[in-house]
PDB file of N, CA and C in Angstrom:
ATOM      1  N   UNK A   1     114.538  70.509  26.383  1.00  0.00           N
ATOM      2  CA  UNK A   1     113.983  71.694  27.024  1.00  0.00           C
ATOM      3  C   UNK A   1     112.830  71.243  27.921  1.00  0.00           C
ATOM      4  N   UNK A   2     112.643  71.782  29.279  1.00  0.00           N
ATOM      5  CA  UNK A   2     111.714  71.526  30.170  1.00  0.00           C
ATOM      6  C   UNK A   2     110.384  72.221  29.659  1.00  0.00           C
ATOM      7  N   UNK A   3     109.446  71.097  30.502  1.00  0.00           N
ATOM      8  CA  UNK A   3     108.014  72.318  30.384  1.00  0.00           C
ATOM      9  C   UNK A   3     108.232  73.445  31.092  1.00  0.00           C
ATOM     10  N   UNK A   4     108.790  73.666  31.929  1.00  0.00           N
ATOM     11  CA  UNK A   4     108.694  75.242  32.736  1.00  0.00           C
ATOM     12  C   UNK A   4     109.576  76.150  32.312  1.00  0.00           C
ATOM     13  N   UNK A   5     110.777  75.425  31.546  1.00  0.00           N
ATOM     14  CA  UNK A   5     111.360  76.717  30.598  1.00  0.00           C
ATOM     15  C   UNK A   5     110.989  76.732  29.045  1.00  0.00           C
ATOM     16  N   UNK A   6     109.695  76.437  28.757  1.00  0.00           N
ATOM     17  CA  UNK A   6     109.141  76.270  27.099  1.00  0.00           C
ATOM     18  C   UNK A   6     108.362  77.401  27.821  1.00  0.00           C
ATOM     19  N   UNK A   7     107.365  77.366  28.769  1.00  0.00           N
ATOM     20  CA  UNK A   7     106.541  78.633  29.160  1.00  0.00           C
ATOM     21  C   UNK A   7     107.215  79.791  29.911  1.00  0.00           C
ATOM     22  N   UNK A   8     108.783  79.703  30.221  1.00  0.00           N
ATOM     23  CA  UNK A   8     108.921  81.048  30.066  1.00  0.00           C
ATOM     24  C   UNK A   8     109.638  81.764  28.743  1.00  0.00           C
ATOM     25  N   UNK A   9     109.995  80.824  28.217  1.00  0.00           N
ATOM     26  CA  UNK A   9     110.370  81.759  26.655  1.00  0.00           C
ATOM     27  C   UNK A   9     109.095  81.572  25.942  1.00  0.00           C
ATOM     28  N   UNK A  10     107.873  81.510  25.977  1.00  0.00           N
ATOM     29  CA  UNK A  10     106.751  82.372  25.558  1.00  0.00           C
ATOM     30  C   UNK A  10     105.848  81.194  25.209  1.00  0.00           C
ATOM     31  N   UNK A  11     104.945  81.589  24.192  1.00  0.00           N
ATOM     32  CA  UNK A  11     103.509  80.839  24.251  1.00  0.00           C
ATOM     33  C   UNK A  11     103.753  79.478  22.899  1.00  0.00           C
ATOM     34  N   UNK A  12     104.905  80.306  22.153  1.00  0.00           N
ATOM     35  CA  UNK A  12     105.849  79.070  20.845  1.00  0.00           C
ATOM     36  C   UNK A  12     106.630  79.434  21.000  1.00  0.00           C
ATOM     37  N   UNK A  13     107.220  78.341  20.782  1.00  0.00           N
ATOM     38  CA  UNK A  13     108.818  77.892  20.830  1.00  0.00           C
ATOM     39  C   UNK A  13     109.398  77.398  20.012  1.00  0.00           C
ATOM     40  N   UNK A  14     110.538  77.699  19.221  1.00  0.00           N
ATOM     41  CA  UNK A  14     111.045  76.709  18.142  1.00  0.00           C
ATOM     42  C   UNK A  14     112.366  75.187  19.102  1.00  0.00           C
ATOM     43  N   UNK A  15     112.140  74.397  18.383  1.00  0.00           N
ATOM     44  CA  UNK A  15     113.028  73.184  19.557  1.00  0.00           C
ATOM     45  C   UNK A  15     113.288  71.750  18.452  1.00  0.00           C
ATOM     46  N   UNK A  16     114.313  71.113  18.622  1.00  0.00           N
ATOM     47  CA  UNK A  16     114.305  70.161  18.180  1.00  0.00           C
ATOM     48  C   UNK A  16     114.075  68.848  18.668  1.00  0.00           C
ATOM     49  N   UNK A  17     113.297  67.864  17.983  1.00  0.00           N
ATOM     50  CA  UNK A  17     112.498  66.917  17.927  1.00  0.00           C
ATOM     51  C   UNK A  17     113.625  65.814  17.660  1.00  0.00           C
ATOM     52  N   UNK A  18     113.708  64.086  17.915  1.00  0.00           N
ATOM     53  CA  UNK A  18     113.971  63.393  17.399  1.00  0.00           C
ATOM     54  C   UNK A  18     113.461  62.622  16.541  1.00  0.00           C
ATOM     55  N   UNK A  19     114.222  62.343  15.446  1.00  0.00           N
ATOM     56  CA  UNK A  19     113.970  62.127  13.987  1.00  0.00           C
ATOM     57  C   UNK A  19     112.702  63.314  13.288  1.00  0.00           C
ATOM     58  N   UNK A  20     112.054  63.800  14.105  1.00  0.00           N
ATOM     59  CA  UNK A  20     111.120  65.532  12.984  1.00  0.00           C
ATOM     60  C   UNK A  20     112.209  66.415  13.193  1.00  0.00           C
ATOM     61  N   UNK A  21     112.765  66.822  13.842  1.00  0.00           N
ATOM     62  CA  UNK A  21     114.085  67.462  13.653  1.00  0.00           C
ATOM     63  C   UNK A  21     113.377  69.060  14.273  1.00  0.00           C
ATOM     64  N   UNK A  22     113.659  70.046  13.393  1.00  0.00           N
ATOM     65  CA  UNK A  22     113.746  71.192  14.323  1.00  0.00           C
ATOM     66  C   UNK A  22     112.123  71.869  13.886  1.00  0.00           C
ATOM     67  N   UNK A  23     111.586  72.028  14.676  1.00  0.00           N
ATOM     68  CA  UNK A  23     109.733  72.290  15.118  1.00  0.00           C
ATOM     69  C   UNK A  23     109.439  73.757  15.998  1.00  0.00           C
ATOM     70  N   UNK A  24     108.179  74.025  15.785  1.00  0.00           N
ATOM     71  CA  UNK A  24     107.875  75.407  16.675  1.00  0.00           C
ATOM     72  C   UNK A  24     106.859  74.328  17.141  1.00  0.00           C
ATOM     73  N   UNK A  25     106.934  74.460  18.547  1.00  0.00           N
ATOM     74  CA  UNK A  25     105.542  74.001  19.530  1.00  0.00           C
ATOM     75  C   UNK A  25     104.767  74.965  20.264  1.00  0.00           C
ATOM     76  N   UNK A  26     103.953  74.847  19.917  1.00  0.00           N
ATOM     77  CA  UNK A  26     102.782  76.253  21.089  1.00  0.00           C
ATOM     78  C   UNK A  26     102.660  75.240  22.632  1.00  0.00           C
ATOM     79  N   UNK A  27     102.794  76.048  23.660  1.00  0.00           N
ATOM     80  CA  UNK A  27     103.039  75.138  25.185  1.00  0.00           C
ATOM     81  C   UNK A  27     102.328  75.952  25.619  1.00  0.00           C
ATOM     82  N   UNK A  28     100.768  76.768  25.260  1.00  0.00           N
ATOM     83  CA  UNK A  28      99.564  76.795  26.213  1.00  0.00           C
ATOM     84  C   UNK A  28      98.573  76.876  24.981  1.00  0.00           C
ATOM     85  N   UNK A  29      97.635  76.574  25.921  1.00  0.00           N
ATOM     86  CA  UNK A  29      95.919  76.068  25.244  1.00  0.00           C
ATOM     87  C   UNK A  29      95.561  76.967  24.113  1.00  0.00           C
ATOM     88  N   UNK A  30      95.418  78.521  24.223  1.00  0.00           N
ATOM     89  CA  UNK A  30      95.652  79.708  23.679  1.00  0.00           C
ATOM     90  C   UNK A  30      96.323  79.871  22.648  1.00  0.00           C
ATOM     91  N   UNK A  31      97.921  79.627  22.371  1.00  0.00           N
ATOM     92  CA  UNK A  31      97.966  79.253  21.658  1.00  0.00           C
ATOM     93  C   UNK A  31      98.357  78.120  20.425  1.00  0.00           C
ATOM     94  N   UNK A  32      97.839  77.035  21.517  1.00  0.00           N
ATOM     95  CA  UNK A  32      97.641  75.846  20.487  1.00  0.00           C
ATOM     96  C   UNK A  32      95.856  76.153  19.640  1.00  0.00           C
ATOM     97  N   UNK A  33      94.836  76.904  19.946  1.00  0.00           N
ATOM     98  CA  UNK A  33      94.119  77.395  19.954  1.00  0.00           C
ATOM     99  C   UNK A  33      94.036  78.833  18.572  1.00  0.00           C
ATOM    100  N   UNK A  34      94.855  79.567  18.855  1.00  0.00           N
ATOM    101  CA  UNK A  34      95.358  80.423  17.670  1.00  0.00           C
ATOM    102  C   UNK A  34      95.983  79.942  16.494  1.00  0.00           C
ATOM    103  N   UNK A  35      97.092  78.547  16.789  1.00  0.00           N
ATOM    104  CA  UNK A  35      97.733  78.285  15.578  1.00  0.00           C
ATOM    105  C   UNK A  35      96.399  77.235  14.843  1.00  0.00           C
ATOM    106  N   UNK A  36      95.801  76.183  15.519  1.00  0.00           N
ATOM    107  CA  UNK A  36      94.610  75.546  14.352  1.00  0.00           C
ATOM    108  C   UNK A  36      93.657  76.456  13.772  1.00  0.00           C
ATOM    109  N   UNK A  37      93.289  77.715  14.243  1.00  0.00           N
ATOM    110  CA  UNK A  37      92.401  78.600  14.066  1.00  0.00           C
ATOM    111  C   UNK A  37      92.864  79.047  12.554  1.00  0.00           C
ATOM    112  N   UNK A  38      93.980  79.917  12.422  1.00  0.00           N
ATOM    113  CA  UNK A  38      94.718  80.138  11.661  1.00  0.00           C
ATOM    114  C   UNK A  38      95.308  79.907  10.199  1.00  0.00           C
ATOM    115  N   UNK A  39      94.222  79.159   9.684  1.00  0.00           N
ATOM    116  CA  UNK A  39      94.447  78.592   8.126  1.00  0.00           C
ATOM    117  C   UNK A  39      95.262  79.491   7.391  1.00  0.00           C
ATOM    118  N   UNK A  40      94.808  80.808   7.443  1.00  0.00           N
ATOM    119  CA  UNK A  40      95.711  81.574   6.631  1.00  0.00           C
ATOM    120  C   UNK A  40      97.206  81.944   6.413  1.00  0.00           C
ATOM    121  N   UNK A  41      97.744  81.916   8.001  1.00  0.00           N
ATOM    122  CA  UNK A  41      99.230  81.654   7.961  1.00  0.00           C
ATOM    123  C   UNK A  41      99.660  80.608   8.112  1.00  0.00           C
ATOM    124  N   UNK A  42      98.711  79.457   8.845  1.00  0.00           N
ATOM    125  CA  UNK A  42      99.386  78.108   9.252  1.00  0.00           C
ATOM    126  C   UNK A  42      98.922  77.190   8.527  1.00  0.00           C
ATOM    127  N   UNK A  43      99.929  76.240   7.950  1.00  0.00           N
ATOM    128  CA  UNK A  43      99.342  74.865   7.598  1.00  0.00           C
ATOM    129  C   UNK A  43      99.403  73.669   8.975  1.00  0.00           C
ATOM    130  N   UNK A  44      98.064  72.892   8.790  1.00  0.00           N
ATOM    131  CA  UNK A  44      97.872  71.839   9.545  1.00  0.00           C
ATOM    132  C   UNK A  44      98.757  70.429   8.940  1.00  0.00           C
ATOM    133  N   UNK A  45      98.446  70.598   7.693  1.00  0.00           N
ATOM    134  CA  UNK A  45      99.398  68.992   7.104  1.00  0.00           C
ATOM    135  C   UNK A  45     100.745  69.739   6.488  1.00  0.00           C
ATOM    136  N   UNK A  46     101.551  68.722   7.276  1.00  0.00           N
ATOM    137  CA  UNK A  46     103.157  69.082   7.168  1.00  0.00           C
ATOM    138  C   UNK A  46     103.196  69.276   5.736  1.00  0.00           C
ATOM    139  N   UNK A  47     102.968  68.380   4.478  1.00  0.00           N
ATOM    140  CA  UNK A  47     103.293  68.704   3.253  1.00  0.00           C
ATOM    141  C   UNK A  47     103.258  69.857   3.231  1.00  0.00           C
ATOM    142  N   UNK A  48     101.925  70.362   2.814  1.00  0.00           N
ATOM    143  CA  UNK A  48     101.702  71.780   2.773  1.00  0.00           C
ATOM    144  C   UNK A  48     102.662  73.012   3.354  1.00  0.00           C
ATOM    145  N   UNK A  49     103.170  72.655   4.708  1.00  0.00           N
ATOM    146  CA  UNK A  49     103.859  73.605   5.328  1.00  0.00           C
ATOM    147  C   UNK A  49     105.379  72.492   4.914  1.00  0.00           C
ATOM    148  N   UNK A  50     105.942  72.162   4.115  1.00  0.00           N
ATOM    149  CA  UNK A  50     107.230  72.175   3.548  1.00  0.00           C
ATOM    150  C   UNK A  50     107.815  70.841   4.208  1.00  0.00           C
ATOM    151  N   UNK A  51     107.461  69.786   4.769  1.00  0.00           N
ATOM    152  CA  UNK A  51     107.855  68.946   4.950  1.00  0.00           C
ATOM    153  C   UNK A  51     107.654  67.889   4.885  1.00  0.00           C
ATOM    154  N   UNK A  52     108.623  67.029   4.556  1.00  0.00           N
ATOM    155  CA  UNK A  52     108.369  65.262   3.946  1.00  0.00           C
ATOM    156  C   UNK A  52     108.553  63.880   4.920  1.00  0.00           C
ATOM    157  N   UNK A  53     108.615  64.970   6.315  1.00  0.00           N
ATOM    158  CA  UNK A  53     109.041  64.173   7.171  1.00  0.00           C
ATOM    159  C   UNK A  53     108.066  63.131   7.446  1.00  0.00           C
ATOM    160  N   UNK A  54     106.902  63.700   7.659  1.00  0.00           N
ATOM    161  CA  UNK A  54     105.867  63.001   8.481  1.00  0.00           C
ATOM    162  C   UNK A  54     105.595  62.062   7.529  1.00  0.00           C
ATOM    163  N   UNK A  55     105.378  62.231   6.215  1.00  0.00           N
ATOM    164  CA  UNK A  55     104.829  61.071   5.624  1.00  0.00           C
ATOM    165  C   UNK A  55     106.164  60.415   5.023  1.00  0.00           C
ATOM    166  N   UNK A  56     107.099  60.434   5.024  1.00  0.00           N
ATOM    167  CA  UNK A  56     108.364  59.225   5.627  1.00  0.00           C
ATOM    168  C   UNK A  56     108.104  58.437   6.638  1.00  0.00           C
ATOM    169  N   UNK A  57     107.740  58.969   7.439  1.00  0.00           N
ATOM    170  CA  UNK A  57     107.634  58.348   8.874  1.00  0.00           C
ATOM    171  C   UNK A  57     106.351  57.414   9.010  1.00  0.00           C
ATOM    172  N   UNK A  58     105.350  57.865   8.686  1.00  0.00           N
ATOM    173  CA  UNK A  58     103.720  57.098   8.118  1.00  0.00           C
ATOM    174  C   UNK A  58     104.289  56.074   7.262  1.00  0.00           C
ATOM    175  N   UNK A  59     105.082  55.826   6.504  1.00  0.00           N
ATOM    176  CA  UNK A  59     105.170  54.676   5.422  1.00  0.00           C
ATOM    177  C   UNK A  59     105.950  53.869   6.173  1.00  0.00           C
ATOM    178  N   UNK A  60     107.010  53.973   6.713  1.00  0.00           N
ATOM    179  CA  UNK A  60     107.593  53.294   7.756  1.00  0.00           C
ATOM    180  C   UNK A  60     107.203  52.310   9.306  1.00  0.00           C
ATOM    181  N   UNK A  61     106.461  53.185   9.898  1.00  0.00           N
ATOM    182  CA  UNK A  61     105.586  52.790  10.426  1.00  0.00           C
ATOM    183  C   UNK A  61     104.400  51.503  10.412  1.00  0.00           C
ATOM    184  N   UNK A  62     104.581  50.208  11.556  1.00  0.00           N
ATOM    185  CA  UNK A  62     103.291  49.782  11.453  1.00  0.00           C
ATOM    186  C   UNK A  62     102.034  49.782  11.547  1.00  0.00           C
ATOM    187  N   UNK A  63     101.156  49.673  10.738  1.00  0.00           N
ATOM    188  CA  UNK A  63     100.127  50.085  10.376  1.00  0.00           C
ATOM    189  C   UNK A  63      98.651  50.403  11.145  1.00  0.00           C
ATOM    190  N   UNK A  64      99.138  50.086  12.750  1.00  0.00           N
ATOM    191  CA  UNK A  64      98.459  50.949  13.778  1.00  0.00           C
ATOM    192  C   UNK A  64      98.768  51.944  14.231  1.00  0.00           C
ATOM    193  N   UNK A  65     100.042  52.146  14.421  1.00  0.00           N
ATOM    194  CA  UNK A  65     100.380  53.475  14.518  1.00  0.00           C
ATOM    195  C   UNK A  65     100.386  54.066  13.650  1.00  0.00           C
ATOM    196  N   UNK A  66     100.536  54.115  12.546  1.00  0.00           N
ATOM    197  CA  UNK A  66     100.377  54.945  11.519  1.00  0.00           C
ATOM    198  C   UNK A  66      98.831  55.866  11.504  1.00  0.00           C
ATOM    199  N   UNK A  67      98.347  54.861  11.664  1.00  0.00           N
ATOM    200  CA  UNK A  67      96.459  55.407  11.713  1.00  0.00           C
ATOM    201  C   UNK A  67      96.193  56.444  12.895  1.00  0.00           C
ATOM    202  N   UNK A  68      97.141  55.690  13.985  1.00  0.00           N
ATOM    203  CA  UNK A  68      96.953  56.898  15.409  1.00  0.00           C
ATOM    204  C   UNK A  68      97.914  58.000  14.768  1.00  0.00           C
ATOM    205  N   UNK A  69      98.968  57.898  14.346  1.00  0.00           N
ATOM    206  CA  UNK A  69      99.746  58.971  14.028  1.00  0.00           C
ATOM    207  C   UNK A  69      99.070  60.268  12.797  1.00  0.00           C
ATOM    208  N   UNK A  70      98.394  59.833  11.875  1.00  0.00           N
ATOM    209  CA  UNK A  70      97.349  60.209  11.022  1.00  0.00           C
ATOM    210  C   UNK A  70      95.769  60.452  11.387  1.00  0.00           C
ATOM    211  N   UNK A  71      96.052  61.604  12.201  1.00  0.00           N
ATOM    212  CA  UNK A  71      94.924  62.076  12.590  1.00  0.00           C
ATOM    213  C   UNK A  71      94.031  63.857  12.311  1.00  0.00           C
ATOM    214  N   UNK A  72      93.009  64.524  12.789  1.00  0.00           N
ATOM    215  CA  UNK A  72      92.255  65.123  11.975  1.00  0.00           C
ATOM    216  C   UNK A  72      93.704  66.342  12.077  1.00  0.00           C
ATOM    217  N   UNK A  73      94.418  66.575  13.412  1.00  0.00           N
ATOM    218  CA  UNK A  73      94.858  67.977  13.444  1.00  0.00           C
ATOM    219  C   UNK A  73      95.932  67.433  12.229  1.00  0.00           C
ATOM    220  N   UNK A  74      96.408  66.513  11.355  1.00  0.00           N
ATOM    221  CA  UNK A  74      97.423  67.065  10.796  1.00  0.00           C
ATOM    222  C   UNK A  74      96.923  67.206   9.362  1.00  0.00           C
ATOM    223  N   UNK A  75      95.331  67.911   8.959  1.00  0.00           N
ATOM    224  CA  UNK A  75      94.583  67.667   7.800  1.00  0.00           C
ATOM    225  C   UNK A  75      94.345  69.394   8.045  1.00  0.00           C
ATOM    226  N   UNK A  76      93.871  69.706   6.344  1.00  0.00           N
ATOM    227  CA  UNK A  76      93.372  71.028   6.394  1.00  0.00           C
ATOM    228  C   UNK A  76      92.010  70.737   6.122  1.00  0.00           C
ATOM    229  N   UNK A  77      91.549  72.263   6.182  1.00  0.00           N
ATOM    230  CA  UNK A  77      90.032  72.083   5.528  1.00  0.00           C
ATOM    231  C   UNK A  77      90.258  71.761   3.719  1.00  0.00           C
ATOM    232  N   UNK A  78      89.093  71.039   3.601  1.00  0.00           N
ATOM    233  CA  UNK A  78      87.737  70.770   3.890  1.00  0.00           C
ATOM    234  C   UNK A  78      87.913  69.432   4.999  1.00  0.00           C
ATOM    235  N   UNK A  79      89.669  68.711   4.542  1.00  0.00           N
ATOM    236  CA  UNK A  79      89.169  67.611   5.419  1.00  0.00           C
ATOM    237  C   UNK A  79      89.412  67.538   6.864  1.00  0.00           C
ATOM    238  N   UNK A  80      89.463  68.456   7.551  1.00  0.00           N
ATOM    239  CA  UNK A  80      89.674  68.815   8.801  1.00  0.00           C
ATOM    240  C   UNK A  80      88.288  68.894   9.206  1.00  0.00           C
ATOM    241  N   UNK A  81      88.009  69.358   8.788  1.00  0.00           N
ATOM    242  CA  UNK A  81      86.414  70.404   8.906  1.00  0.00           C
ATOM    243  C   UNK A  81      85.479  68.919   9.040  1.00  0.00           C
ATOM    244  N   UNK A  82      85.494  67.805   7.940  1.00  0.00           N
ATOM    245  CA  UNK A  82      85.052  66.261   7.733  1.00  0.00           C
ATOM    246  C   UNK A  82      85.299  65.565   8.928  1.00  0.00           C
ATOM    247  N   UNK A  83      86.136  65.407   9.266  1.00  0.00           N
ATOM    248  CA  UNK A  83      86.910  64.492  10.397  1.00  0.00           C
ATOM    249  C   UNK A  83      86.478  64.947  11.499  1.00  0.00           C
ATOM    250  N   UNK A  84      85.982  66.504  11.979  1.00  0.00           N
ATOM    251  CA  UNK A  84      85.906  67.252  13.176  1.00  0.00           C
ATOM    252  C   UNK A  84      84.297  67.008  13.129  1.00  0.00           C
ATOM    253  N   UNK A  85      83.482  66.996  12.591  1.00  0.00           N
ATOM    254  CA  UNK A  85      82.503  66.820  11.937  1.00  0.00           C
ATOM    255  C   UNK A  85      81.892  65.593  12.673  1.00  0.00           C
ATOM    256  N   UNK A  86      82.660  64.537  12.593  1.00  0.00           N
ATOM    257  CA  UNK A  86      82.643  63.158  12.701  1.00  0.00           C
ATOM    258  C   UNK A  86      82.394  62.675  14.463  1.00  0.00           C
ATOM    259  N   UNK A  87      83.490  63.770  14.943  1.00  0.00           N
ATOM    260  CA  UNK A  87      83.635  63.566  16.316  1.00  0.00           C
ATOM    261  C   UNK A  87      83.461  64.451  17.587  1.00  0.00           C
ATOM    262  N   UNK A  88      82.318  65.433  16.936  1.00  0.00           N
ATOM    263  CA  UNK A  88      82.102  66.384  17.451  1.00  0.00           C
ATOM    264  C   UNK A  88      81.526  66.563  18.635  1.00  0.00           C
ATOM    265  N   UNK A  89      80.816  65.522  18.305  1.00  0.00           N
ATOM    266  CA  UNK A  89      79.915  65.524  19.254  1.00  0.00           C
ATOM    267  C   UNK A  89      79.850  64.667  20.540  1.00  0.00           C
ATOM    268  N   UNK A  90      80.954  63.802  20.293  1.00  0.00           N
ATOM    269  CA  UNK A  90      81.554  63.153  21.712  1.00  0.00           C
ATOM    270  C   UNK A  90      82.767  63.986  22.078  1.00  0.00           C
ATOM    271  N   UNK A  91      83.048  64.809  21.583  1.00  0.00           N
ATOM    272  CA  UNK A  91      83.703  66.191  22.074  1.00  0.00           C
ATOM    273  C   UNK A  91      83.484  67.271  21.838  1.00  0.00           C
ATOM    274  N   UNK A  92      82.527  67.762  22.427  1.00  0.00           N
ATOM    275  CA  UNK A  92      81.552  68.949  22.621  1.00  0.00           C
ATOM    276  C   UNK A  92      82.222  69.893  23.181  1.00  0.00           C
ATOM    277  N   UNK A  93      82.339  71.293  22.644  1.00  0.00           N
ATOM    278  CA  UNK A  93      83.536  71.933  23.282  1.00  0.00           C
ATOM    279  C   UNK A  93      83.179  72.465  24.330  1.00  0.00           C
ATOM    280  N   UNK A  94      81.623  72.589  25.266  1.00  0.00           N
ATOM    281  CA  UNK A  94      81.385  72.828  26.385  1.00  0.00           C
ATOM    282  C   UNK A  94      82.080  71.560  27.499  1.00  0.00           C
ATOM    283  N   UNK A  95      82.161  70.699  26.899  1.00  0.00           N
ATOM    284  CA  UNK A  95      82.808  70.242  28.184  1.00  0.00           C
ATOM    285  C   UNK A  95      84.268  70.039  27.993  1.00  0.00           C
ATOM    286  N   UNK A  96      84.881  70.218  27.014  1.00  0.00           N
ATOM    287  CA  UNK A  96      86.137  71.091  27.090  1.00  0.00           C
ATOM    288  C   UNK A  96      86.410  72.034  27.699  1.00  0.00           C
ATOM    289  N   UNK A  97      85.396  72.950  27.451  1.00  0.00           N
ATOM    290  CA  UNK A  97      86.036  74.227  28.357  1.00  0.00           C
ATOM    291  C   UNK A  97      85.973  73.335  29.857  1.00  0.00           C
ATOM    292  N   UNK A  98      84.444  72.845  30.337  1.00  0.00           N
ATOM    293  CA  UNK A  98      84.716  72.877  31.917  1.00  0.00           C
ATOM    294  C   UNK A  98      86.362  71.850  32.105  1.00  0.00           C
ATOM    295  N   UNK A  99      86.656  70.761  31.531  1.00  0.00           N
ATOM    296  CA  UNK A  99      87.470  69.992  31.433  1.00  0.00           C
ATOM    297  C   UNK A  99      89.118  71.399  32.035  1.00  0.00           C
ATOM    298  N   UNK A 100      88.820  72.543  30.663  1.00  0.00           N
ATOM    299  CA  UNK A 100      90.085  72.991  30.724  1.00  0.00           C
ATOM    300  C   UNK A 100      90.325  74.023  32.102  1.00  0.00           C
ATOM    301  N   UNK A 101      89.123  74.293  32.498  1.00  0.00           N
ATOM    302  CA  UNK A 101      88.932  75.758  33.317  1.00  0.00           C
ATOM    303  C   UNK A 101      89.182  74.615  35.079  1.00  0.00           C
ATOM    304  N   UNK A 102      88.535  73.479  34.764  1.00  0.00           N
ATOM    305  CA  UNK A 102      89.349  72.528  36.062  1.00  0.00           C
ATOM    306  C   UNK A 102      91.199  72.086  36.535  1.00  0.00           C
ATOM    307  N   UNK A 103      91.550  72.223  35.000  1.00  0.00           N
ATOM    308  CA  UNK A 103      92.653  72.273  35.220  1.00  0.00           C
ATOM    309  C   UNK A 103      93.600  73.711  35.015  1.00  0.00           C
ATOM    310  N   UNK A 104      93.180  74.706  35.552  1.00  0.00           N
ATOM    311  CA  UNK A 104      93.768  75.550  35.839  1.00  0.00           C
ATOM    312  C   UNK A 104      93.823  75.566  37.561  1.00  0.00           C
TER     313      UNK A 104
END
């Protein structure tokens, strides 16, 4: 599926992945933005939300990618919250926004 037909069938999309298999992706800022927000309906770490894929794939994996692949968005709180904590401040969400409002 293209990027320009993921944003016209809406803001998520369900689509299949090779080897993660079949996935919902959010394809604008908004709501990639709503779904991390969202603890209450969404899980951030695949276990949690029903799948064994990812950490199949982490054990498999050599052990640099694994570390890039194991990062804060696929953690919940508290340890999301730890990790974000960590790097906050060389990503300050004021210059995110100007970052994001340039690329519009």
């Amino acid at each position: 599926m293209t990027p320009d037909r993921m944003r016209i069938e809406g803001p998520v999309v369900r689509l299949r992945l090779p080897i993660v298999g079949r996935t919902w992706l959010a394809t604008s800022h908004e709501s990639c933005a709503e779904l991390l927000k969202n603890s209450q309906d969404f899980a951030r770490a695949p276990v949690k939300a029903g799948s064994r894929t990812q950490e199949r794939i982490l054990k498999v994996l050599p052990r640099t990618l694994g570390l890039l692949a194991s990062n804060m968005l696929g953690h919940d709180d508290p340890e999301h919250r730890r990790l974000r904590a960590q790097v906050d401040d060389a990503f300050q969400r004021r210059t995110i926004a100007v970052l994001d409002s340039k690329s519009r």
